[in-house]
PDB file of N, CA and C in Angstrom:
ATOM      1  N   UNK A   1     -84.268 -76.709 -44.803  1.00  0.00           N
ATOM      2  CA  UNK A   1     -83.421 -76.211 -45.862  1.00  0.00           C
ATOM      3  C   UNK A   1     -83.117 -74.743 -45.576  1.00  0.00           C
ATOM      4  N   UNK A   2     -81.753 -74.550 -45.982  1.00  0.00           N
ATOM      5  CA  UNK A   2     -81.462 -73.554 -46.031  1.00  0.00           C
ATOM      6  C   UNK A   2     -80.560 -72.243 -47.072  1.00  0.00           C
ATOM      7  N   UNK A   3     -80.670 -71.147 -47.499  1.00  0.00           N
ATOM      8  CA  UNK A   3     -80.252 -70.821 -48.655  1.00  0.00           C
ATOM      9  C   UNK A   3     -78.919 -69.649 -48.102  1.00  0.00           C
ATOM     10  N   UNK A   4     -78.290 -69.279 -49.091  1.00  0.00           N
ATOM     11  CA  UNK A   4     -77.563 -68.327 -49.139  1.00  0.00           C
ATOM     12  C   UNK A   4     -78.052 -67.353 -50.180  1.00  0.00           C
ATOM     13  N   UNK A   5     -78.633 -66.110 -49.882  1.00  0.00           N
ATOM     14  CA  UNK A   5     -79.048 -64.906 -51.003  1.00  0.00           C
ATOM     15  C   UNK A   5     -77.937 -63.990 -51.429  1.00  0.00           C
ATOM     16  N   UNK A   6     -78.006 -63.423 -52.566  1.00  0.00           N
ATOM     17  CA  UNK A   6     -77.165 -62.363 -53.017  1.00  0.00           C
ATOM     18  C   UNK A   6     -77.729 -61.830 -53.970  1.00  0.00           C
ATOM     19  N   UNK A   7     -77.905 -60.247 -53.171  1.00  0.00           N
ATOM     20  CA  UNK A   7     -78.931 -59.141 -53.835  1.00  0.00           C
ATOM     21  C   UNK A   7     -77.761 -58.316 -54.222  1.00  0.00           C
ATOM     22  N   UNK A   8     -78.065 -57.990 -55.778  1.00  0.00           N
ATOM     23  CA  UNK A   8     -77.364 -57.349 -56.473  1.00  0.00           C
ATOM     24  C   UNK A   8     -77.908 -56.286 -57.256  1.00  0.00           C
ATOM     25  N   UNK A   9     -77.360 -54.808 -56.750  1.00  0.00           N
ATOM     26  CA  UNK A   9     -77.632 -53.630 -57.080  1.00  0.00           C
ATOM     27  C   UNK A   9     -77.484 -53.665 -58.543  1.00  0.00           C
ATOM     28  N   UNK A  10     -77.745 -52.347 -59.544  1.00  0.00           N
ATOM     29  CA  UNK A  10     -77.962 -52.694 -60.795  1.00  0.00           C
ATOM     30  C   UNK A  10     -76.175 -52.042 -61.319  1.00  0.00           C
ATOM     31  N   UNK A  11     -75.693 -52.657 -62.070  1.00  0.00           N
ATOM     32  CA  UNK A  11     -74.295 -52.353 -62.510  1.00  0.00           C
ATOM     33  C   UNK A  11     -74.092 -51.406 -63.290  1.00  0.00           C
ATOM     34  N   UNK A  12     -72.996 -50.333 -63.318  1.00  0.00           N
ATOM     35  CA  UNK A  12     -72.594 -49.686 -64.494  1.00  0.00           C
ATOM     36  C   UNK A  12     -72.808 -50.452 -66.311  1.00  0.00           C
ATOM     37  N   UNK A  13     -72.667 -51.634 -65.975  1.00  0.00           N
ATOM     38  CA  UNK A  13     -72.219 -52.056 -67.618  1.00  0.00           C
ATOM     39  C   UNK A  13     -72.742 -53.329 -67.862  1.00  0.00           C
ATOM     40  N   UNK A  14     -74.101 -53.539 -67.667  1.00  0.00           N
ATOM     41  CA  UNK A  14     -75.069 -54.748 -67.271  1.00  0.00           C
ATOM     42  C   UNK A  14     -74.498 -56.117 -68.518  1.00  0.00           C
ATOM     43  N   UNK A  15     -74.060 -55.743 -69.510  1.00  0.00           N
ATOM     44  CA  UNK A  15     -73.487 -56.441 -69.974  1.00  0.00           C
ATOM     45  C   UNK A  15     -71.903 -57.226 -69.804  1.00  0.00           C
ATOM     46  N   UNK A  16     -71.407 -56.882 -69.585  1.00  0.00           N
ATOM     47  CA  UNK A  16     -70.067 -56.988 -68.634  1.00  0.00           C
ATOM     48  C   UNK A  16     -70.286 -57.893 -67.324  1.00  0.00           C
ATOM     49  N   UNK A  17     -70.909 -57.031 -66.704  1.00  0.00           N
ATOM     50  CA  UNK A  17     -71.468 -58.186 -65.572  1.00  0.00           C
ATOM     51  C   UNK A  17     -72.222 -59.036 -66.034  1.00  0.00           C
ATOM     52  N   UNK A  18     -73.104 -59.449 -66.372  1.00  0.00           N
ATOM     53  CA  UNK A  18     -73.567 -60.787 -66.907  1.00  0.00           C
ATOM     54  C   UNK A  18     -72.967 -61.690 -67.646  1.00  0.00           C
ATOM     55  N   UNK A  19     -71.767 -61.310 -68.400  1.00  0.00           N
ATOM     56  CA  UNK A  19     -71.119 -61.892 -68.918  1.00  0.00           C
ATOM     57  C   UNK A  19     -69.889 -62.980 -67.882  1.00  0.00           C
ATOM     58  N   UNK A  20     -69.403 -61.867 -66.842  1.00  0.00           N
ATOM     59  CA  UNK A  20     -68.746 -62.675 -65.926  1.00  0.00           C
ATOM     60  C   UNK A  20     -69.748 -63.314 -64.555  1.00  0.00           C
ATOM     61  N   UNK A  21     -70.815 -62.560 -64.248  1.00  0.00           N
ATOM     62  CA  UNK A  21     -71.532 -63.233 -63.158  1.00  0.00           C
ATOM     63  C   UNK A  21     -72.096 -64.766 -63.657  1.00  0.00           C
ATOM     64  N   UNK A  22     -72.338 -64.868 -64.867  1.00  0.00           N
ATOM     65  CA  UNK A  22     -72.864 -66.369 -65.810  1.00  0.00           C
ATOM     66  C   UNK A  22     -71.689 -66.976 -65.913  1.00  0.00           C
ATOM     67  N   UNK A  23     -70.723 -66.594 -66.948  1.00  0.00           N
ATOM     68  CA  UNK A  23     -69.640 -67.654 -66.999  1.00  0.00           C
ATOM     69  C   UNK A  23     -68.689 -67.497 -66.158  1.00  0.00           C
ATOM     70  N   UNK A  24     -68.369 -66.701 -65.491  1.00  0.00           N
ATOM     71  CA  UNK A  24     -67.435 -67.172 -64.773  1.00  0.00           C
ATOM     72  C   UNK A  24     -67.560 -67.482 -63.284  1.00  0.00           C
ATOM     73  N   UNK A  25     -68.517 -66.300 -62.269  1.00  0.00           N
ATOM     74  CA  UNK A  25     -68.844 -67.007 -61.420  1.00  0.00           C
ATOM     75  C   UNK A  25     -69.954 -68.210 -60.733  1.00  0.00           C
ATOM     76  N   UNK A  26     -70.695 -67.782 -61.645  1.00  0.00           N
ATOM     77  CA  UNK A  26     -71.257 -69.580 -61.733  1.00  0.00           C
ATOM     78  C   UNK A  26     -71.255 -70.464 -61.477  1.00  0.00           C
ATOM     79  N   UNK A  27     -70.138 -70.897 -62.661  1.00  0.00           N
ATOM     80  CA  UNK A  27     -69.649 -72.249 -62.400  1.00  0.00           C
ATOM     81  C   UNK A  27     -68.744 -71.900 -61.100  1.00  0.00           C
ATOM     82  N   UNK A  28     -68.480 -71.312 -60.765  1.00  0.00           N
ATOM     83  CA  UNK A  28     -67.319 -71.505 -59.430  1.00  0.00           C
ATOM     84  C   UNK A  28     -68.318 -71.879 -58.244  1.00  0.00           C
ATOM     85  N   UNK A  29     -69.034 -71.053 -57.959  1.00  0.00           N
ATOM     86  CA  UNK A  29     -70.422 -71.077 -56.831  1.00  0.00           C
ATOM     87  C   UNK A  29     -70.874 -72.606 -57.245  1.00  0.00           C
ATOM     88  N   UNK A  30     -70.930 -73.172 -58.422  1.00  0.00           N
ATOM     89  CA  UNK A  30     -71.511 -74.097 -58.655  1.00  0.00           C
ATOM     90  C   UNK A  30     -70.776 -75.402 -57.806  1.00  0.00           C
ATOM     91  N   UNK A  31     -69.647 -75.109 -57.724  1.00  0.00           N
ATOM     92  CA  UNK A  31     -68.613 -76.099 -57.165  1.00  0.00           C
ATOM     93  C   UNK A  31     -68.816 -75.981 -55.824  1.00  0.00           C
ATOM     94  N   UNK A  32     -69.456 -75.463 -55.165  1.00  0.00           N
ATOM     95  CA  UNK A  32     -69.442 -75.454 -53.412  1.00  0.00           C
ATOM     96  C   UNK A  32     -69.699 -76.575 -53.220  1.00  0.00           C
ATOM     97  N   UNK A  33     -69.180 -77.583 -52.102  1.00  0.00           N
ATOM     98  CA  UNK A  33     -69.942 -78.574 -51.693  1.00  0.00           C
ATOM     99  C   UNK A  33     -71.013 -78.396 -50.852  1.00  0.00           C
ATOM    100  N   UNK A  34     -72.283 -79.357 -51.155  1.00  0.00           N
ATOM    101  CA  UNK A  34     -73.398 -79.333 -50.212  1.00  0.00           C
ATOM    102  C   UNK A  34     -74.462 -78.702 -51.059  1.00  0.00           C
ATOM    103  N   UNK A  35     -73.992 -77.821 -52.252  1.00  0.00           N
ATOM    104  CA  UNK A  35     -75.040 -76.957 -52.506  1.00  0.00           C
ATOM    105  C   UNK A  35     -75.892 -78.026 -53.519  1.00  0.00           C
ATOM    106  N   UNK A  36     -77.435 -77.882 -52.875  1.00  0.00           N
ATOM    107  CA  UNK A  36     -78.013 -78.013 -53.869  1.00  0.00           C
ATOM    108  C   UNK A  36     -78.746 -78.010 -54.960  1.00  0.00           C
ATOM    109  N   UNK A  37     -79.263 -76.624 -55.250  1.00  0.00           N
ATOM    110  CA  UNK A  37     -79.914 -75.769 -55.998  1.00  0.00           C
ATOM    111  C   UNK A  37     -79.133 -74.724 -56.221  1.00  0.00           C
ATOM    112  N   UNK A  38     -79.625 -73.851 -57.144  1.00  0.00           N
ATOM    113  CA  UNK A  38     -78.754 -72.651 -57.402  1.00  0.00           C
ATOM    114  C   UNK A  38     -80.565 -72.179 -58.462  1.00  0.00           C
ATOM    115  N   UNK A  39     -81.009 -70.622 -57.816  1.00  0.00           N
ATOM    116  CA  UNK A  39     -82.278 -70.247 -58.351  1.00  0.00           C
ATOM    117  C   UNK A  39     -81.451 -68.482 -58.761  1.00  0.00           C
ATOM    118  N   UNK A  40     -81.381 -68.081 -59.794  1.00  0.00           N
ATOM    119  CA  UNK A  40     -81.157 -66.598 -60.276  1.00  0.00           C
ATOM    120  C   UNK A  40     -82.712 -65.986 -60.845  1.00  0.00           C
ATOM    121  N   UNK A  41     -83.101 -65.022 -60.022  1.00  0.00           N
ATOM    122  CA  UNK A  41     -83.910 -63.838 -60.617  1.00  0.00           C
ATOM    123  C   UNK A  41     -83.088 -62.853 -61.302  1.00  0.00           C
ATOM    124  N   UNK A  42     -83.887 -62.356 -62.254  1.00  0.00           N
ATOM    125  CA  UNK A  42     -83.244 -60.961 -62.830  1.00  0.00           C
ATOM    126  C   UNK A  42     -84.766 -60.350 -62.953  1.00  0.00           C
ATOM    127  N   UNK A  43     -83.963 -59.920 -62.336  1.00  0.00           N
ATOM    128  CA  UNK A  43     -85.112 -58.210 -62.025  1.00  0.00           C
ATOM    129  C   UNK A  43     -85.353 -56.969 -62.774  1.00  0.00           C
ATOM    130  N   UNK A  44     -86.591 -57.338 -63.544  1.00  0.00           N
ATOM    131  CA  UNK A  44     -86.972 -56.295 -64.408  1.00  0.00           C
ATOM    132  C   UNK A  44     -87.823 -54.854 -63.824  1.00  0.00           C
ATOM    133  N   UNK A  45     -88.387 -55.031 -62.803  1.00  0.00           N
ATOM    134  CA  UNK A  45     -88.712 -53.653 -62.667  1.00  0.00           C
ATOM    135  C   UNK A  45     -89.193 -53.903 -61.266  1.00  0.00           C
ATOM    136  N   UNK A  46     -90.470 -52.875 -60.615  1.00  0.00           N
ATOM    137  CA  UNK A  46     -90.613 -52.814 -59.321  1.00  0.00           C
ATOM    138  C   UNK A  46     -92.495 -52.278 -59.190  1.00  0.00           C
ATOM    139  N   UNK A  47     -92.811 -52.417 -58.137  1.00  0.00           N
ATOM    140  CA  UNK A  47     -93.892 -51.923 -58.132  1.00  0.00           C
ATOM    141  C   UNK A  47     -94.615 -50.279 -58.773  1.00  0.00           C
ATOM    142  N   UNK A  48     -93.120 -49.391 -58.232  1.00  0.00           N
ATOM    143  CA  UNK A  48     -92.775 -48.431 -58.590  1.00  0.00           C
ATOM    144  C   UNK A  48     -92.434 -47.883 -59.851  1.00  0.00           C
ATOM    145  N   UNK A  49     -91.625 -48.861 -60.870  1.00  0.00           N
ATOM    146  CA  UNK A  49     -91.392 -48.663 -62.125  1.00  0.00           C
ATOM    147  C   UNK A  49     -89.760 -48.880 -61.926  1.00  0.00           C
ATOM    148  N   UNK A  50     -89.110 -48.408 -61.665  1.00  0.00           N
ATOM    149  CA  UNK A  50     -87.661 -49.056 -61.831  1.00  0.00           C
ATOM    150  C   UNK A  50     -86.967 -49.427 -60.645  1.00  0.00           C
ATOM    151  N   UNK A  51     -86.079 -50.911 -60.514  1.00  0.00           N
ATOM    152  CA  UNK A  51     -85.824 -51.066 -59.489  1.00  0.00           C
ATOM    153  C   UNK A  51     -84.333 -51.059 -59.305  1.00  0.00           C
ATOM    154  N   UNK A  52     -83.644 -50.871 -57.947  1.00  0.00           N
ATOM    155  CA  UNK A  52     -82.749 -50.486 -57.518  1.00  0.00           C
ATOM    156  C   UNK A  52     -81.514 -51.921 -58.142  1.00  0.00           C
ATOM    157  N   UNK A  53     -82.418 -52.869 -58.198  1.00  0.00           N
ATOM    158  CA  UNK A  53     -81.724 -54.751 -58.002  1.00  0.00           C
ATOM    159  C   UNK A  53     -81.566 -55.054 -59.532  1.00  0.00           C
ATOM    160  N   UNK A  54     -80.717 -55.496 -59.575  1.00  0.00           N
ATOM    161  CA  UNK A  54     -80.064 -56.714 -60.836  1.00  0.00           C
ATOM    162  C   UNK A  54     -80.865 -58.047 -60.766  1.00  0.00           C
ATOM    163  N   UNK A  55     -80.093 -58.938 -59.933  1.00  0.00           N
ATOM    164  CA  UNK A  55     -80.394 -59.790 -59.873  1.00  0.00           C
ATOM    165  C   UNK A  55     -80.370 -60.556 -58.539  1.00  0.00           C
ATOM    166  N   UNK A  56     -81.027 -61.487 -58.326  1.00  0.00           N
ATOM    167  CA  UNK A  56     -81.122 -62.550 -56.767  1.00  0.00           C
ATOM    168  C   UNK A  56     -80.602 -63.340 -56.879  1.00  0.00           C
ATOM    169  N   UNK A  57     -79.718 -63.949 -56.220  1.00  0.00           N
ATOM    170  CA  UNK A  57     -79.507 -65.452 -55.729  1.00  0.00           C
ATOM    171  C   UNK A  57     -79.684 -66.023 -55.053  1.00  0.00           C
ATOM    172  N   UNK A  58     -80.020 -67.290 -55.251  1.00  0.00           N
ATOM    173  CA  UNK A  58     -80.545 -67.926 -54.389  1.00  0.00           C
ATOM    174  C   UNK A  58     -80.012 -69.376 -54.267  1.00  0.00           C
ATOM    175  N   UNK A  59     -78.818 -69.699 -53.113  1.00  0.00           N
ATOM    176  CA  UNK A  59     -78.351 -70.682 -53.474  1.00  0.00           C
ATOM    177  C   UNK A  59     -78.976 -71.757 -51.804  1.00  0.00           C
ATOM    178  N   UNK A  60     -79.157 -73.048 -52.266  1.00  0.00           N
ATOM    179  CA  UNK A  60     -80.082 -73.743 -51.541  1.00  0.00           C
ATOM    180  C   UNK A  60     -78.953 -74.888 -50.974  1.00  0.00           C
ATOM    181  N   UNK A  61     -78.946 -75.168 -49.593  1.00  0.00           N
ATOM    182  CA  UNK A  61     -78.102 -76.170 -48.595  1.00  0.00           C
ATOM    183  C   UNK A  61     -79.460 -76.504 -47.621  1.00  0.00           C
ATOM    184  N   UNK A  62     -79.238 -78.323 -46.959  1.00  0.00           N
ATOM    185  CA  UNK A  62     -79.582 -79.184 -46.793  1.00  0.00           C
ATOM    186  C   UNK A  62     -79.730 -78.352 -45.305  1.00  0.00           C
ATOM    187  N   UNK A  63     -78.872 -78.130 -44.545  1.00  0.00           N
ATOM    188  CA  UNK A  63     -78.955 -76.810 -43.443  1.00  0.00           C
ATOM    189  C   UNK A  63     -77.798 -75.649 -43.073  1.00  0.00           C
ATOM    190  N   UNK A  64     -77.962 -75.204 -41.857  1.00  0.00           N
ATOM    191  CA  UNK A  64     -77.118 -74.335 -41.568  1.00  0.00           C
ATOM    192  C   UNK A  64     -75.531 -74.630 -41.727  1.00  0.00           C
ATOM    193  N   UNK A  65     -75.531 -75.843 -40.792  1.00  0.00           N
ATOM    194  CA  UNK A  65     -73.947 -76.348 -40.996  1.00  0.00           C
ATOM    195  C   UNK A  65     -73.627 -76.840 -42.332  1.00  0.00           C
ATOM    196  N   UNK A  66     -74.215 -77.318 -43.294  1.00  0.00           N
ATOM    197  CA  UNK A  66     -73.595 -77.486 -44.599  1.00  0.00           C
ATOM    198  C   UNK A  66     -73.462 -76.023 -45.308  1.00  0.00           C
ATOM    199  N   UNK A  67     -74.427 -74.977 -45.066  1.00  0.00           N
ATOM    200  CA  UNK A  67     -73.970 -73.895 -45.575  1.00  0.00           C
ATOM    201  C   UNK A  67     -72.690 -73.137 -45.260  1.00  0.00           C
ATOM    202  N   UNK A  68     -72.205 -73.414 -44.208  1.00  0.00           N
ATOM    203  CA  UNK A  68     -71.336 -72.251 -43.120  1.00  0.00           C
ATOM    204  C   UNK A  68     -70.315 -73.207 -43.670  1.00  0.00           C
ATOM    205  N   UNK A  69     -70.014 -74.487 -43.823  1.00  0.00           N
ATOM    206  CA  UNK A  69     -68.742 -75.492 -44.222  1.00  0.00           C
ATOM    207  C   UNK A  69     -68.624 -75.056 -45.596  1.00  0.00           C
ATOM    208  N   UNK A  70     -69.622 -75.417 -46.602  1.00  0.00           N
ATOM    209  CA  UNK A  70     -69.510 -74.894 -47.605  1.00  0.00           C
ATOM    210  C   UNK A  70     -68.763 -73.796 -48.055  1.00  0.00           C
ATOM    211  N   UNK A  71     -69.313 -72.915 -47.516  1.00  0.00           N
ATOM    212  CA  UNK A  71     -68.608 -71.326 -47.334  1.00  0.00           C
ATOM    213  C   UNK A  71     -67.187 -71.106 -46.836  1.00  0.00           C
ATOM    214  N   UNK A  72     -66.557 -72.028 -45.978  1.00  0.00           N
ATOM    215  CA  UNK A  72     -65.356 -72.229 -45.523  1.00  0.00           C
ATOM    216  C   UNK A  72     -64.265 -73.187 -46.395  1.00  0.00           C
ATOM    217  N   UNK A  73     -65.151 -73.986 -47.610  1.00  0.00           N
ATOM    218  CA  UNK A  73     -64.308 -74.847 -48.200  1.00  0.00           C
ATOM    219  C   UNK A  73     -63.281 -73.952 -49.062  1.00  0.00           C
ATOM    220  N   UNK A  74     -62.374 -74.536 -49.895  1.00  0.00           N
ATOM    221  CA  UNK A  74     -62.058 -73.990 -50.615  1.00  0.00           C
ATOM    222  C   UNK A  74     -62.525 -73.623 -51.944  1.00  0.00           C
ATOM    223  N   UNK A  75     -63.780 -74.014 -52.575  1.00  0.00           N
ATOM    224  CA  UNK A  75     -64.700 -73.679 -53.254  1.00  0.00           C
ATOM    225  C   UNK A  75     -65.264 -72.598 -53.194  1.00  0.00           C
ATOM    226  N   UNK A  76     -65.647 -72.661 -51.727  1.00  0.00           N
ATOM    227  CA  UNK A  76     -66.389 -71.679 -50.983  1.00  0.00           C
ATOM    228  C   UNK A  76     -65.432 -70.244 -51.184  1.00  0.00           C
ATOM    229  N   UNK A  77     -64.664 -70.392 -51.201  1.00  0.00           N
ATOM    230  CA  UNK A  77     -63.760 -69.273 -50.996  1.00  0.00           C
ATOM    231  C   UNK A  77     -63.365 -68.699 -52.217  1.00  0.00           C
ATOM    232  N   UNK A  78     -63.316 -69.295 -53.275  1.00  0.00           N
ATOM    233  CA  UNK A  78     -63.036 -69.047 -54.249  1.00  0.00           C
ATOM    234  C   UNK A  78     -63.913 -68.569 -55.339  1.00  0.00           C
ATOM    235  N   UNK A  79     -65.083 -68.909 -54.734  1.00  0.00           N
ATOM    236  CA  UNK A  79     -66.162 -68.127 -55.168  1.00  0.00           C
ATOM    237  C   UNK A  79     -66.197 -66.545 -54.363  1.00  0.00           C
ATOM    238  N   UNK A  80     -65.877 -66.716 -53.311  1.00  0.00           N
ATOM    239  CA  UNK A  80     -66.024 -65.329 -51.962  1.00  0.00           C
ATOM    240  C   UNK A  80     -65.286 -64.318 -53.067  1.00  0.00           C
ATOM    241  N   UNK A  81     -63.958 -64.825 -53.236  1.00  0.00           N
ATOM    242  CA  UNK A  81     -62.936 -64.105 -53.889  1.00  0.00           C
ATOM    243  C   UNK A  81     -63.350 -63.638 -54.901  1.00  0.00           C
ATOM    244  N   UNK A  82     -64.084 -64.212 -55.939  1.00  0.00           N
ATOM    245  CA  UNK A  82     -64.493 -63.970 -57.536  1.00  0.00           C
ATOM    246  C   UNK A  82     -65.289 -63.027 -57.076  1.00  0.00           C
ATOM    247  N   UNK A  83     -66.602 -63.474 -56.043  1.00  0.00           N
ATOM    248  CA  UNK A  83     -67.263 -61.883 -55.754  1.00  0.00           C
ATOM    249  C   UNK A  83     -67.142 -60.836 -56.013  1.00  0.00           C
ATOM    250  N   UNK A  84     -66.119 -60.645 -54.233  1.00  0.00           N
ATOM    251  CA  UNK A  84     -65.133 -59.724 -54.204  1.00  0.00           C
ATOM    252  C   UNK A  84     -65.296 -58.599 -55.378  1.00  0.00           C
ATOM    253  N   UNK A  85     -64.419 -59.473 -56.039  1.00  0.00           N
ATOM    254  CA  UNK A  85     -63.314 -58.870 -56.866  1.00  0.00           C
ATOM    255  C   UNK A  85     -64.371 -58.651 -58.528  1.00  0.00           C
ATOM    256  N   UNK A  86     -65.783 -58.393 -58.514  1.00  0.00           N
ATOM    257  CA  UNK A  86     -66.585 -58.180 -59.435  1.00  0.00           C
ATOM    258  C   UNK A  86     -67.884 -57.538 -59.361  1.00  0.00           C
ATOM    259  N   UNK A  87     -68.587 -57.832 -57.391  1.00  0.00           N
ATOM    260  CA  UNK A  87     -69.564 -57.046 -57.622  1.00  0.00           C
ATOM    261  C   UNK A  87     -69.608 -56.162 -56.338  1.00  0.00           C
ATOM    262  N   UNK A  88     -67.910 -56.717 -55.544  1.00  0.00           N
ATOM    263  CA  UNK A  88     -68.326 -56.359 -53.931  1.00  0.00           C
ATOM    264  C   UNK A  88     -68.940 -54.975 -53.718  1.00  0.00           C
ATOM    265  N   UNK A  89     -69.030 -53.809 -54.063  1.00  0.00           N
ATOM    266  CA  UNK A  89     -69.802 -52.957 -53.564  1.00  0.00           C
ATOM    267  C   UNK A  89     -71.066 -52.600 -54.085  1.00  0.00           C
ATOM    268  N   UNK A  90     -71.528 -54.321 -55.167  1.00  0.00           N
ATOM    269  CA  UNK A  90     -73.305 -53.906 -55.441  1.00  0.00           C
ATOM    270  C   UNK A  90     -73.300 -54.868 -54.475  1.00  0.00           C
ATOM    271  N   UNK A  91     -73.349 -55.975 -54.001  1.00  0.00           N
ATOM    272  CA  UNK A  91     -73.778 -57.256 -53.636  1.00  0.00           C
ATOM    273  C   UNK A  91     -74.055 -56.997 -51.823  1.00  0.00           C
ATOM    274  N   UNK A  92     -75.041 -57.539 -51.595  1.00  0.00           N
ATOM    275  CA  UNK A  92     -75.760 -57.642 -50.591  1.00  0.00           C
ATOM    276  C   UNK A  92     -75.814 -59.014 -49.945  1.00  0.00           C
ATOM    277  N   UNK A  93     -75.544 -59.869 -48.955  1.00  0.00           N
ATOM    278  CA  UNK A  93     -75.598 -61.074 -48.594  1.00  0.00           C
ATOM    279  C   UNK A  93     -76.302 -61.257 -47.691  1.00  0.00           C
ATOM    280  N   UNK A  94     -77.001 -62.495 -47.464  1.00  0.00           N
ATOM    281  CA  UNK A  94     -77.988 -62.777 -46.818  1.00  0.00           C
ATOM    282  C   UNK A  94     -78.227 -64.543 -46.309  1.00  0.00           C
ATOM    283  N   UNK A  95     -78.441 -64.700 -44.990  1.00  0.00           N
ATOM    284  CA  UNK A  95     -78.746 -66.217 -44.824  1.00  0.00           C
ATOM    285  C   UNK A  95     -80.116 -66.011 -44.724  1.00  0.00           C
ATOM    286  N   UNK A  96     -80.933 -67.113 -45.241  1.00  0.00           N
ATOM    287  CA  UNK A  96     -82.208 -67.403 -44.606  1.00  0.00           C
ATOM    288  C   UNK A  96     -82.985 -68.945 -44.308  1.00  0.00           C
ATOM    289  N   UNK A  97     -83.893 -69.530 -43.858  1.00  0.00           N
ATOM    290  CA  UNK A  97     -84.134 -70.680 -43.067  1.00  0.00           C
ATOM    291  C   UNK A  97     -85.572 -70.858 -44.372  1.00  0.00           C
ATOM    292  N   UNK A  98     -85.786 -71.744 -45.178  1.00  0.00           N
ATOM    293  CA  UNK A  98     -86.912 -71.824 -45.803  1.00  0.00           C
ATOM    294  C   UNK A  98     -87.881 -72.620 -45.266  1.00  0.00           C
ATOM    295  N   UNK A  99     -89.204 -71.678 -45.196  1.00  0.00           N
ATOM    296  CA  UNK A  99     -90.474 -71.942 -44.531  1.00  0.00           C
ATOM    297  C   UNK A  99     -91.098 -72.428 -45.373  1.00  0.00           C
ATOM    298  N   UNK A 100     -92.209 -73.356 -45.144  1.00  0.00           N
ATOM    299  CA  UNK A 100     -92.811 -74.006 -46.528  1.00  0.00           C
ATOM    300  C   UNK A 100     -94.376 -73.444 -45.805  1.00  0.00           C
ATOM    301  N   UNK A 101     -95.331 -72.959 -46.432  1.00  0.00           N
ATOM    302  CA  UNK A 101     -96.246 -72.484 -45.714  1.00  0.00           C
ATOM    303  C   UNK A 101     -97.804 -73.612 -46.514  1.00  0.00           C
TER     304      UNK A 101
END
């Protein structure tokens, strides 16, 4: 298994963004094909006392090639776009390979 992450710096207007990162991009991400989990942290603090992060995503595919198709569908894209166009200069992206230990 494999996931797609998205680390998200903390926003000017935490309400605003949660309002569109829940309803509206969501459900769009929700529509990718292949995906099959979808895990959100929200991040309350840090070892330190306050942390830099909003929130995690954590979206879960069967493997690499269903993630990378996914991402190329038009779902896929239309989520890319909603991003974009809401958190692109908090958001951080990330592939990773899940290890079961």
């Amino acid at each position: 298994m494999v996931k797609l992450l998205a680390l998200y710096k903390q926003p000017e207007n935490k309400e605003s963004f949660n309002d569109h990162y829940y309803n509206v991009h969501t459900p769009l991400a929700k529509k990718m094909p292949g995906l099959e989990k979808v895990e959100v942290t929200e991040i309350f603090g840090a070892p330190t006392g306050e942390s830099d992060y909003h929130l995690l995503a954590e979206l879960y595919f069967k493997d690499k090639e269903t993630l990378m198709s996914s991402m190329n569908s038009p779902e896929g894209k239309a989520a890319a776009k909603d991003l974009m166009g809401f958190a692109g200069p908090l958001v951080t992206m990330m592939f990773g390979k899940v290890v079961e230990n």
